[in-house]
Protein backbone atom coordinates (compact mmCIF):
# COMPACT_ATOMS: atom_id res chain seq x y z
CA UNK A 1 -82.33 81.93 37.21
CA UNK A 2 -79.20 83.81 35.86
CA UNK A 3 -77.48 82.26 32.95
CA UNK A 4 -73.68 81.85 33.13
CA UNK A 5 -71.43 83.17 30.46
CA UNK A 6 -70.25 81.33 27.67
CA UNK A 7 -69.06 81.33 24.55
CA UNK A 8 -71.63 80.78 21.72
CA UNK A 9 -70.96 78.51 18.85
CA UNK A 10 -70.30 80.59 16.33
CA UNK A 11 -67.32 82.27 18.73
CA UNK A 12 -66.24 78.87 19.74
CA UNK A 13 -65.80 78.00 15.84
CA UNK A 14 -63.87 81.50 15.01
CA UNK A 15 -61.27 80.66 18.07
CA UNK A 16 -61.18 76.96 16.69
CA UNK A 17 -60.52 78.47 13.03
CA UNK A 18 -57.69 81.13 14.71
CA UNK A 19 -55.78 78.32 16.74
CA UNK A 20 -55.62 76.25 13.20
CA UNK A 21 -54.43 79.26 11.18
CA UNK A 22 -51.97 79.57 13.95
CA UNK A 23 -50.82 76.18 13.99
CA UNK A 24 -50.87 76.06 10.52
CA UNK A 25 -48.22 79.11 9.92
CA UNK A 26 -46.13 78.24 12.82
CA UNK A 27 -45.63 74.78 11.69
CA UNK A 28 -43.21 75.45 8.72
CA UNK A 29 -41.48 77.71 10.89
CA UNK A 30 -40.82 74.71 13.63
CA UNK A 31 -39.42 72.59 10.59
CA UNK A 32 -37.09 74.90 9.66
CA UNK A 33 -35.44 75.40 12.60
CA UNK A 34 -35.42 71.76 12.97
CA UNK A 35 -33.92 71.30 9.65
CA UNK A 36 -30.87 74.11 10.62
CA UNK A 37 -30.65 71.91 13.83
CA UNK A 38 -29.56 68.75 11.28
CA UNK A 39 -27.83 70.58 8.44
CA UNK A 40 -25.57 72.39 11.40
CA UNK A 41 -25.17 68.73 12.82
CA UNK A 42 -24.55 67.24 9.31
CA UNK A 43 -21.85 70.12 9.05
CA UNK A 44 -20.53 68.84 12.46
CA UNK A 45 -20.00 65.67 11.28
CA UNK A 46 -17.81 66.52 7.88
CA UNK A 47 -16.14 69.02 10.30
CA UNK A 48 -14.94 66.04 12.47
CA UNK A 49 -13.93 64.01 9.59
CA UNK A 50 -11.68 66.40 8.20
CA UNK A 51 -10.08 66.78 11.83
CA UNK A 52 -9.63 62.62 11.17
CA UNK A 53 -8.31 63.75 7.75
CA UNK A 54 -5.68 66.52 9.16
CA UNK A 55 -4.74 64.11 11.76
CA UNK A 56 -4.01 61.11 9.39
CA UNK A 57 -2.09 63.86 6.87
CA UNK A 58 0.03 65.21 10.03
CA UNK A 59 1.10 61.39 11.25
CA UNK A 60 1.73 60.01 7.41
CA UNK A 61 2.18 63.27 5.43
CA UNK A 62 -0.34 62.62 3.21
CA UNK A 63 -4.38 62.30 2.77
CA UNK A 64 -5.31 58.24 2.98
CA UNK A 65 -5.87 56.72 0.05
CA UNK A 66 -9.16 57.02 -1.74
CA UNK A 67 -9.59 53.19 -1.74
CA UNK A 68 -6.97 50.34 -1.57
CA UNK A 69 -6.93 47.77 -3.79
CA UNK A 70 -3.92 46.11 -5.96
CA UNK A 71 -5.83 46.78 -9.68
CA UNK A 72 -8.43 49.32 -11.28
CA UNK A 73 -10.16 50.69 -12.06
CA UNK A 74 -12.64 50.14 -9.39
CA UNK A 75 -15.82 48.11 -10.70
CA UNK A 76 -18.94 48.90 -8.03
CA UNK A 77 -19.34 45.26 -7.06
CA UNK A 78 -18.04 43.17 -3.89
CA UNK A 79 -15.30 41.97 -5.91
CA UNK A 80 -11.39 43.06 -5.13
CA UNK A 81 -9.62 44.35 -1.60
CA UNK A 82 -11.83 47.81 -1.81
CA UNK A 83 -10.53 49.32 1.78
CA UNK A 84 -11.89 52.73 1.67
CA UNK A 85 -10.69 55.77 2.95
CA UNK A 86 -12.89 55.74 6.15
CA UNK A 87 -10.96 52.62 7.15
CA UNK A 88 -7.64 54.70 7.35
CA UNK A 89 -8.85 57.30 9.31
CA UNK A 90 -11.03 55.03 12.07
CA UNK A 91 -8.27 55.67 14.58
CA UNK A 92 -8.89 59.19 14.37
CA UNK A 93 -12.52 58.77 14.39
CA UNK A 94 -12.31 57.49 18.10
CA UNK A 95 -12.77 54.27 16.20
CA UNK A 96 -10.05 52.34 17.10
CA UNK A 97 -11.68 49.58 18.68
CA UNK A 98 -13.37 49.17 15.15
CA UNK A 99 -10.43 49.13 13.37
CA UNK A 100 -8.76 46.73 15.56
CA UNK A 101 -11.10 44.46 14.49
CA UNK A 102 -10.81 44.84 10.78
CA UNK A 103 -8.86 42.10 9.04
CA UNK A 104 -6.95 43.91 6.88
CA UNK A 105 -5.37 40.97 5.14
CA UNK A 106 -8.51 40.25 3.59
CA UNK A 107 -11.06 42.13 1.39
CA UNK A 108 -13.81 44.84 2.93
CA UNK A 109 -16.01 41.76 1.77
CA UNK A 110 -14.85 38.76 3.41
CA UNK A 111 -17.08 37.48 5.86
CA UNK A 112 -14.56 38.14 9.04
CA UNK A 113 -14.87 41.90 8.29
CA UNK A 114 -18.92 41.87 8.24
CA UNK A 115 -19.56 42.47 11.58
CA UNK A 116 -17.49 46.23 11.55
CA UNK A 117 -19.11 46.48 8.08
CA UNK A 118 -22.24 46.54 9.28
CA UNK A 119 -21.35 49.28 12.14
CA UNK A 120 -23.06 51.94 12.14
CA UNK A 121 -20.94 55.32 13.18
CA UNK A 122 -22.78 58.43 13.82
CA UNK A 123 -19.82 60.88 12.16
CA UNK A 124 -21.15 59.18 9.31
CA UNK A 125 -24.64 59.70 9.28
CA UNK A 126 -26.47 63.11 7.81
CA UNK A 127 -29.56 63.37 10.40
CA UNK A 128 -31.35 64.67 7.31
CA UNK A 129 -31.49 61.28 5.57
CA UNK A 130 -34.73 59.74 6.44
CA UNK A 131 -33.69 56.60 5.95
CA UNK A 132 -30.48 57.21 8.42
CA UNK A 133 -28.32 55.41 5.85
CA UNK A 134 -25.02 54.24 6.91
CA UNK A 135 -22.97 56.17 4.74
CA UNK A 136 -23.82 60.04 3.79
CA UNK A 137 -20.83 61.48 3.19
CA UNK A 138 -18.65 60.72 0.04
CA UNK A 139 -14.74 61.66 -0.95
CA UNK A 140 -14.38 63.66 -4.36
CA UNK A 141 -12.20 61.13 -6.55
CA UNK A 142 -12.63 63.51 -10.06
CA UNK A 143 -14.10 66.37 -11.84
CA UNK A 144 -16.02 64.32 -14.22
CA UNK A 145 -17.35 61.25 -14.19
CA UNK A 146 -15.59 58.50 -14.99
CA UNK A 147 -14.65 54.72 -12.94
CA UNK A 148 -12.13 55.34 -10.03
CA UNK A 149 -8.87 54.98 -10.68
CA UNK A 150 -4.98 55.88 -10.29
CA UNK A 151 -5.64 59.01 -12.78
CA UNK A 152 -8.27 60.99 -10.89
CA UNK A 153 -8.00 65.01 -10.43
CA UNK A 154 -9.57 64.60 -6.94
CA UNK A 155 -7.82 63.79 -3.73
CA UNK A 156 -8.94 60.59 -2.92
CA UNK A 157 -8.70 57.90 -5.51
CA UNK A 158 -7.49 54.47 -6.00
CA UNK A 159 -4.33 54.24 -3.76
CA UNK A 160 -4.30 57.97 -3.81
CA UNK A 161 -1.53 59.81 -1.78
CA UNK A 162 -1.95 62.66 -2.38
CA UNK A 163 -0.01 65.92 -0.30
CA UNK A 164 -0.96 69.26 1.13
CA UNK A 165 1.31 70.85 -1.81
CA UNK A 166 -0.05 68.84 -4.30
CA UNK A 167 -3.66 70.47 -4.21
CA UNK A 168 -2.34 73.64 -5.82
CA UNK A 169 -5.31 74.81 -6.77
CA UNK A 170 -5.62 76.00 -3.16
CA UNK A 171 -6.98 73.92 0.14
CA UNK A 172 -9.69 76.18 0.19
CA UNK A 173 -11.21 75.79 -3.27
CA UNK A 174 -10.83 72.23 -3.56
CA UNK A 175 -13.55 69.84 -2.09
CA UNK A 176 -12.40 66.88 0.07
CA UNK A 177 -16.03 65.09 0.84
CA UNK A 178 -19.69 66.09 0.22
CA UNK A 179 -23.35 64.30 1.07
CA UNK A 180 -24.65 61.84 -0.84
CA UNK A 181 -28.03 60.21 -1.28
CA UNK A 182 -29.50 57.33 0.52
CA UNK A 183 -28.74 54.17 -1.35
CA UNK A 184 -30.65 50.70 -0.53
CA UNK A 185 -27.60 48.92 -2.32
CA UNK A 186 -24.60 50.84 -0.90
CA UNK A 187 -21.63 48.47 -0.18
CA UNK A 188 -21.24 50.65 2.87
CA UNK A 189 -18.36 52.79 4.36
CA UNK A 190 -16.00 50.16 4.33
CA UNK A 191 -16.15 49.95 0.64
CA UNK A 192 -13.96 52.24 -1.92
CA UNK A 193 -16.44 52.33 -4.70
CA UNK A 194 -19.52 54.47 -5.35
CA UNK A 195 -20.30 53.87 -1.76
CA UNK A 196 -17.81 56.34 -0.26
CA UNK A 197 -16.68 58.06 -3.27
CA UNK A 198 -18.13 60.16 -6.18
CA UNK A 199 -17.53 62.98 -8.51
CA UNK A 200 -18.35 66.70 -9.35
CA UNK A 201 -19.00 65.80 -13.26
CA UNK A 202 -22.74 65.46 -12.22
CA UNK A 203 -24.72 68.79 -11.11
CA UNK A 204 -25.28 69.44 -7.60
CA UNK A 205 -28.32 68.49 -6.52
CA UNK A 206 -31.31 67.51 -3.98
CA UNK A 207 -31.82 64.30 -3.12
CA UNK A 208 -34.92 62.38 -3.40
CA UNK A 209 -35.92 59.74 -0.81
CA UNK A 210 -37.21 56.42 -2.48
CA UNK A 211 -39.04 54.46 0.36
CA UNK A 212 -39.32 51.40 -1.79
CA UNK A 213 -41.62 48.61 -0.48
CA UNK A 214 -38.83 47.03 2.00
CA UNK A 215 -37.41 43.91 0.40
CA UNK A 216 -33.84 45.44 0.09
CA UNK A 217 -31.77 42.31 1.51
CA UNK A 218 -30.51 42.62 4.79
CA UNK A 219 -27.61 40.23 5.14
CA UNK A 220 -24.29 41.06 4.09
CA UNK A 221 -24.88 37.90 1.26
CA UNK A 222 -28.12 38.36 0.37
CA UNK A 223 -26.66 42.15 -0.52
CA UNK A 224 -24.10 41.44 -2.30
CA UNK A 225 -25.99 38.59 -4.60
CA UNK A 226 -28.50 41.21 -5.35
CA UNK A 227 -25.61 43.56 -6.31
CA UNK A 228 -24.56 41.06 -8.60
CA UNK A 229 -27.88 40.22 -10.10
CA UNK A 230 -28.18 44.30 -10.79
CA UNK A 231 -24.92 44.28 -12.31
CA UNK A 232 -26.02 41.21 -15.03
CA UNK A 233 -29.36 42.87 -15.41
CA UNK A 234 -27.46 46.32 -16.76
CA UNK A 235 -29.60 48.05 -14.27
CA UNK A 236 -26.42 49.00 -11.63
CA UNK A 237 -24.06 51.40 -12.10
CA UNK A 238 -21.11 49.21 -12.37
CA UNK A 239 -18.19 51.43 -13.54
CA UNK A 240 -19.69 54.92 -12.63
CA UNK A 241 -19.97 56.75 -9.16
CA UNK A 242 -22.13 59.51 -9.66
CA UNK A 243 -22.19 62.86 -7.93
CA UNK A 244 -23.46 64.32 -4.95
CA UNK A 245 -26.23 64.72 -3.46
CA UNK A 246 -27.78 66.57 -0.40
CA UNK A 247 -31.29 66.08 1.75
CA UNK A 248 -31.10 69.52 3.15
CA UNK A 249 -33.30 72.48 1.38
CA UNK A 250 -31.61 74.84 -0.76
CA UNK A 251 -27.88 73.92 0.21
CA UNK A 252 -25.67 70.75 1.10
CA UNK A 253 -22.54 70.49 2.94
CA UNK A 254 -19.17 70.14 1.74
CA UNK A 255 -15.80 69.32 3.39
CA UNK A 256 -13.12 71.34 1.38
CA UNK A 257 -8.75 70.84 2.06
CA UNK A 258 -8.28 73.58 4.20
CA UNK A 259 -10.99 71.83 6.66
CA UNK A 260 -13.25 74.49 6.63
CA UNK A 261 -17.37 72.99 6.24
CA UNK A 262 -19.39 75.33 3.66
CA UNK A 263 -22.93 75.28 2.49
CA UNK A 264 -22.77 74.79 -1.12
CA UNK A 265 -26.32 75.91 -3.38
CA UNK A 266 -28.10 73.63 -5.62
CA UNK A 267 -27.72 76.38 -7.99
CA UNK A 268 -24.35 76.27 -8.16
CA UNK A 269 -22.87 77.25 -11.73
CA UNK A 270 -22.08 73.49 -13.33
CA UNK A 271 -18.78 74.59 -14.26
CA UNK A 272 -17.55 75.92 -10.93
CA UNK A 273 -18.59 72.77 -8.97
CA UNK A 274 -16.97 70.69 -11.79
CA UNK A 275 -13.67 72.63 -10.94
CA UNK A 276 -14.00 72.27 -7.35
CA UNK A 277 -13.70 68.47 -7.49
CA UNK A 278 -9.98 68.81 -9.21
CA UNK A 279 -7.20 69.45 -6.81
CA UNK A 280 -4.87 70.26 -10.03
CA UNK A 281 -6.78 72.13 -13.11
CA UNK A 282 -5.30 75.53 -12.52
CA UNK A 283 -8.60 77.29 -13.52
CA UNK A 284 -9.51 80.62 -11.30
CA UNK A 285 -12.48 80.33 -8.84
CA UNK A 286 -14.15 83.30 -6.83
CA UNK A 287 -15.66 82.41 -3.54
CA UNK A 288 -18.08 84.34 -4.51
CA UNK A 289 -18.99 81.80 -6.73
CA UNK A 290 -20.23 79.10 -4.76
C-alpha cells in the first residue's frame, strides 16, 4: 500500500514556529499604522476646532473667551458660572442644536445644563485615549503654571478677548490648544477650569492611562460631591491646571494661531514649549525647534 505524503512533525513544528515569528514581527507593525490612523484623526479633530476658532474670531473679531465667569481666579471646583470656551464656539462645531439648549443664564453646573454636559462630541475626543474621555483637547491659558485668571500670557483665559494682532509673537509660534490626559474627575468640556484649559509651565509629556477599579461616580452629583470631598482632603488640584499631555508615541498634537495642526516631541526643549504657551513674551523661536 503506498503511503501518502505528509508533513512530519518535526516540519509541521518549524512552519508552526515560522508563522509565530511572522505574526510576531508583523504585529507591531499593524499597531503602528493603527496608531498614525488615530494621531492623524486626533490632528483632524484640533484642525476642525481651530476652523470653529477662525470662524468665531471672523464673526466677533476676537478668540472666545477662555472661560466666563464674573470673578477669579478660577478655583477647579463646580462652584461659579465657568462657561468654557467650547461653549462659544458650539455653533461652529455643527453644534448648534447643543447650544440651543444650554441655559446660559445659569452656571455650566446647574442641573438644567446637565444633560448637554454630559454630551459627548466626537471633535472632542483623541481616539488614542483608551478611556475615550470626553474632553482631550485643552486651550493654553499661560506659560507657567499658575490659577486661571484675567492676567494670563495665553490666549484663552478668564474672559479673555484676545485679537489676531494681539498674539505678536506670531500666529504660528503661539499654541492655541493641545491634548490632555484622561481624567476620571474632569468637570467636562463645558467647564473653564483644568478641564478645558492648562498651561505650558509643565514639560511636555506622555500620558499614562490609570484604569482605576471603576467606582468613579457617574452622575453629574455624585461627581461633583466627590470633587468636593478631593478638594477638603488636599488631594485635588484646586487652584492649578497642569500641562499637557498626549497618548500618542513619541509626539502629541497641538493647535497653534495661525490654524495650522503640528506634531510636537516629548523631547521638546522645556524652555521653548514654555514660550510657546505666551502669545506676548517677545522671545525668538526657530521652528526648528519644536
Amino acid at each position: 500500500m503506498r503511503s501518502r505524503p505528509g508533513f512530519t512533525l518535526v516540519e509541521l513544528l518549524l512552519v508552526m514556529t515560522i508563522i509565530v515569528i511572522l505574526i510576531a514581527l508583523l504585529l507591531p507593525a499593524v499597531q503602528s499604522v493603527r496608531e498614525s490612523a488615530r494621531r492623524a484623526q486626533c490632528a483632524n479633530n484640533l484642525m476642525q476646532l481651530g476652523i470653529a476658532m477662525g470662524s468665531y474670531a471672523s464673526t466677533h473679531s476676537v478668540f472666545p473667551p477662555g472661560v466666563v465667569s464674573e470673578t477669579g481666579p478660577i478655583k477647579n471646583l463646580p462652584e461659579g458660572y465657568h462657561h468654557s470656551w467650547v461653549v462659544q464656539i458650539l455653533p461652529y462645531l455643527d453644534q448648534q442644536n447643543a447650544y440651543n439648549h444650554l441655559d446660559l443664564s445659569k452656571s455650566a453646573y446647574h442641573a438644567a445644563n446637565d444633560t448637554v454636559a454630559g454630551l459627548q462630541i466626537a471633535t472632542l475626543m483623541c481616539p488614542s485615549d483608551p478611556g475615550l474621555a470626553i474632553m482631550s483637547y485643552a486651550g493654553c491659558h499661560h506659560d507657567e503654571e499658575a490659577a486661571i485668571a484675567a492676567d494670563n500670557r495665553g490666549v484663552l483665559y478668564l474672559n479673555s478677548r484676545v485679537r489676531y494682532d494681539e498674539i505678536v509673537d506670531g500666529l504660528s509660534y503661539t499654541i492655541m490648544l493641545g491634548e490632555i490626559n484622561r481624567d476620571e474627575l474632569s468637570l467636562g468640556w463645558i467647564s473653564g477650569t483644568r478641564a478645558s484649559l492648562r498651561n505650558t509651565g509643565h514639560p511636555f509629556s506622555k500620558a499614562l492611562y490609570n484604569n482605576s477599579s471603576g467606582t468613579w461616580p457617574l452622575t453629574r452629583d455624585e461627581l461633583f460631591d466627590f470633587v468636593g470631598y478631593m478638594a477638603d482632603d488636599g488631594s485635588w488640584p484646586v487652584d492649578s491646571s497642569g500641562g499637557f499631555k498626549s497618548f500618542h508615541t513619541a509626539v502629541g498634537n497641538f493647535l497653534f494661531c495661525d490654524g495650522s495642526v503640528r506634531a510636537v516631541k516629548y523631547a521638546i526643549n522645556e524652555r521653548v514649549f514654555r514660550l510657546l504657551g505666551s502669545r506676548n513674551d517677545g522671545e525668538l523661536i526657530g521652528t526648528d525647534e519644536y
